[in-house]
N, C-alpha and C. Protein backbone atom coordinates (compact mmCIF):
# COMPACT_ATOMS: atom_id res chain seq x y z
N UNK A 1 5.08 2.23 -3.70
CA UNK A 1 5.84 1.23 -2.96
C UNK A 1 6.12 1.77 -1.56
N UNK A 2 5.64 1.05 -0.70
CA UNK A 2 5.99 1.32 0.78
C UNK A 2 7.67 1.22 1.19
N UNK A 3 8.27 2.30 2.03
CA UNK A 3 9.23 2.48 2.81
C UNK A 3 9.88 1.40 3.47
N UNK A 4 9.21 0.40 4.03
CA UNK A 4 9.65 -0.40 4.25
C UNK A 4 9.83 -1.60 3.52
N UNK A 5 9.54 -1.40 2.52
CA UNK A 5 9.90 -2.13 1.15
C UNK A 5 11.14 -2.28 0.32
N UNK A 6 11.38 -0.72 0.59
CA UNK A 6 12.20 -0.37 -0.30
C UNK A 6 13.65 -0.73 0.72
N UNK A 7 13.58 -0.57 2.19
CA UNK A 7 14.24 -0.76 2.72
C UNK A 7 15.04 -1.96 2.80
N UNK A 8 13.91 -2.86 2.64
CA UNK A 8 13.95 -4.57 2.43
C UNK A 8 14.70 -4.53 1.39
N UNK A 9 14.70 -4.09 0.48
CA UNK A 9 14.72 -4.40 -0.72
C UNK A 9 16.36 -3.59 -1.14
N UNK A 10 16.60 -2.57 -0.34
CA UNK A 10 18.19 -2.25 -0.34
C UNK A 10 19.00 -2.81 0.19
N UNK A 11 18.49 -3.42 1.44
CA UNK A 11 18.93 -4.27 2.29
C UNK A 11 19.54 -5.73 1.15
N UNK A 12 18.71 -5.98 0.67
CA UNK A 12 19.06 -7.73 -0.33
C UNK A 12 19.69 -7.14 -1.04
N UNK A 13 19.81 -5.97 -1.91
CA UNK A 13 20.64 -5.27 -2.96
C UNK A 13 22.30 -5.43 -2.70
N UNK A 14 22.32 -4.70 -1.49
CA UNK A 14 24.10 -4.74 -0.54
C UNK A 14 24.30 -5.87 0.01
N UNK A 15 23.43 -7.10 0.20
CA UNK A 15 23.77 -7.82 0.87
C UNK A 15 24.72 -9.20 -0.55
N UNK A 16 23.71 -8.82 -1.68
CA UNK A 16 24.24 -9.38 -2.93
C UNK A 16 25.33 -8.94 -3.51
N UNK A 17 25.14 -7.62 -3.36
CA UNK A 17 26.69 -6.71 -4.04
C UNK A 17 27.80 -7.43 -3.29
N UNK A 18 27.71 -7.60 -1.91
CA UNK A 18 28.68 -8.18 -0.96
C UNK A 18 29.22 -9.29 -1.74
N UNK A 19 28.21 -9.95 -1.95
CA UNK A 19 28.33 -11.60 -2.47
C UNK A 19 28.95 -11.36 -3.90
N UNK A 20 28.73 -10.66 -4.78
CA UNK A 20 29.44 -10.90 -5.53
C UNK A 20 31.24 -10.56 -5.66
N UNK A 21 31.22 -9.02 -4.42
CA UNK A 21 32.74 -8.82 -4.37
C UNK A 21 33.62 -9.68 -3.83
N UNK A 22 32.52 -10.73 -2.64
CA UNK A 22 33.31 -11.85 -1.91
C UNK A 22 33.62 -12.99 -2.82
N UNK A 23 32.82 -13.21 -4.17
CA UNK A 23 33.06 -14.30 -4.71
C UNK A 23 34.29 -14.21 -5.94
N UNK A 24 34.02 -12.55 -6.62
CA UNK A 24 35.76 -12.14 -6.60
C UNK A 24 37.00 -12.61 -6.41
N UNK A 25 36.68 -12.20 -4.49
CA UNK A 25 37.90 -11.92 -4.35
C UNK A 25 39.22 -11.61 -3.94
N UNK A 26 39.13 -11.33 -3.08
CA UNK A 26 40.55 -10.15 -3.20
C UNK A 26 41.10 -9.91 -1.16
N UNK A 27 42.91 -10.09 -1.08
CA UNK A 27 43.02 -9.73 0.47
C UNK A 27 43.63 -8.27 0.79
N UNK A 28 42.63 -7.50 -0.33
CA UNK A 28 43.23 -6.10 0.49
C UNK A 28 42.56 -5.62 1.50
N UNK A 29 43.09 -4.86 2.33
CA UNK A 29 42.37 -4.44 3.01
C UNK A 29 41.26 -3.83 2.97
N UNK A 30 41.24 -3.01 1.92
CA UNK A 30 40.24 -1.80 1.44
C UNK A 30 38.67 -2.56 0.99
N UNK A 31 39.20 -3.47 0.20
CA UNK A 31 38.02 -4.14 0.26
C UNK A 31 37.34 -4.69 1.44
N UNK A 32 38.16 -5.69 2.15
CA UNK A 32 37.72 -6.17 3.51
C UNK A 32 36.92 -4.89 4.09
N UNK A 33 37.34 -4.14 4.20
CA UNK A 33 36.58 -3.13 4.85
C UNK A 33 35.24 -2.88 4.37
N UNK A 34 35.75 -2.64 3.14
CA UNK A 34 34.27 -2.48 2.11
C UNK A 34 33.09 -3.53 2.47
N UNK A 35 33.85 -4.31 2.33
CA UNK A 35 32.67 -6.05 2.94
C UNK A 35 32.00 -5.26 4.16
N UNK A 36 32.61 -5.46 4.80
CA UNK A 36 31.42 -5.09 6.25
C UNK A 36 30.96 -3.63 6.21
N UNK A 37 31.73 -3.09 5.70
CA UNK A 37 30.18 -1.76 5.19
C UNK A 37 29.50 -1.88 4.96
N UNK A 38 29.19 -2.81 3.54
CA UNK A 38 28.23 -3.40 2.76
C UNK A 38 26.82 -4.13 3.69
N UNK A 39 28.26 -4.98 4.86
CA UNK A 39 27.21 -6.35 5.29
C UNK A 39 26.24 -5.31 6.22
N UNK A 40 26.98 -4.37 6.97
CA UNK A 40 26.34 -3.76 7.95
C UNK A 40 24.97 -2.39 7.56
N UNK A 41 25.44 -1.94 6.26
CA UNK A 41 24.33 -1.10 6.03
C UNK A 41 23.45 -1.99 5.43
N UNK A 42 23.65 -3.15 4.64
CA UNK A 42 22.37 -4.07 4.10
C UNK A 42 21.47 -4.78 5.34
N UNK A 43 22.27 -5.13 6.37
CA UNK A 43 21.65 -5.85 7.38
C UNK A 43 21.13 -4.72 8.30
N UNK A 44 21.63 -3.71 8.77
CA UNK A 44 20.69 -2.00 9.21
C UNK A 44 19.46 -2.07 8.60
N UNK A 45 19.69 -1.51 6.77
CA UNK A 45 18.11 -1.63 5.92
C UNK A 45 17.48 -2.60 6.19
N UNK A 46 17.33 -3.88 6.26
CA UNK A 46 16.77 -4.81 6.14
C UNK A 46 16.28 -4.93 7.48
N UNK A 47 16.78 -4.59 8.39
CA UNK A 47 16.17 -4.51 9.85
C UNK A 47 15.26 -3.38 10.23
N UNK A 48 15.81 -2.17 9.66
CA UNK A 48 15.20 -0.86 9.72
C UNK A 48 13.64 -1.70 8.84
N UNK A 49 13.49 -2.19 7.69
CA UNK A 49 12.99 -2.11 6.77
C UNK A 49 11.31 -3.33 7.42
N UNK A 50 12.06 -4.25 8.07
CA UNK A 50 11.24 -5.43 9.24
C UNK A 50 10.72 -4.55 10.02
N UNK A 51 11.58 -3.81 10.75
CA UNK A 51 10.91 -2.95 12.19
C UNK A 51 9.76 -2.29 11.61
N UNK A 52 9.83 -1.41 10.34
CA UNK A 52 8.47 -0.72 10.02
C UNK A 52 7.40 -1.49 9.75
N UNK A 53 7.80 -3.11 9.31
CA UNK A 53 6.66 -3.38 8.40
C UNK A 53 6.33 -4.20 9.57
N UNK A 54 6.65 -4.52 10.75
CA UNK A 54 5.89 -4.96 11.82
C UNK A 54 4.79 -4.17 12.58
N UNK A 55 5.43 -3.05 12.29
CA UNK A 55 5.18 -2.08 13.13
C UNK A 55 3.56 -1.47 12.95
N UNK A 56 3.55 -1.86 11.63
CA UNK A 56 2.84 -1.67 10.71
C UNK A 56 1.50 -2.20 10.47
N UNK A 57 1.87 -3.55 10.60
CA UNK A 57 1.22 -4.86 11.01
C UNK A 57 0.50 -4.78 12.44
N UNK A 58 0.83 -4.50 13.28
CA UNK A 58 0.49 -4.16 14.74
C UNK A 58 -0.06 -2.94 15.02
N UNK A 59 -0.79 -2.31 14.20
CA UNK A 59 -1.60 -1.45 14.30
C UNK A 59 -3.07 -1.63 14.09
């Protein structure tokens, strides 16, 4: 499995985990925080994960 696959593919992982803690739940802070950790390293992978496989493509 290619790198940028897997990237993709961690990327949808955290972006779902998100979704399910948001559908939960909850106004603590700790979580809130947690949310955009989540949103921001799934949406990083998933971008990191596009950039290679373009990159890739264009060779």
């Amino acid at each position: 499995m290619s790198v940028e696959k897997v990237l993709m593919g961690a990327g949808t992982a955290l972006f779902a985990v998100m979704a399910v803690l948001m559908k939960v739940g909850t106004t603590s802070l700790g979580l809130f925080v947690t949310y955009g950790v989540l949103a921001m390293a799934g949406a990083g992978a998933a971008a990191a994960g596009k950039k290679m496989r373009d990159q890739s493509r264009s060779r």
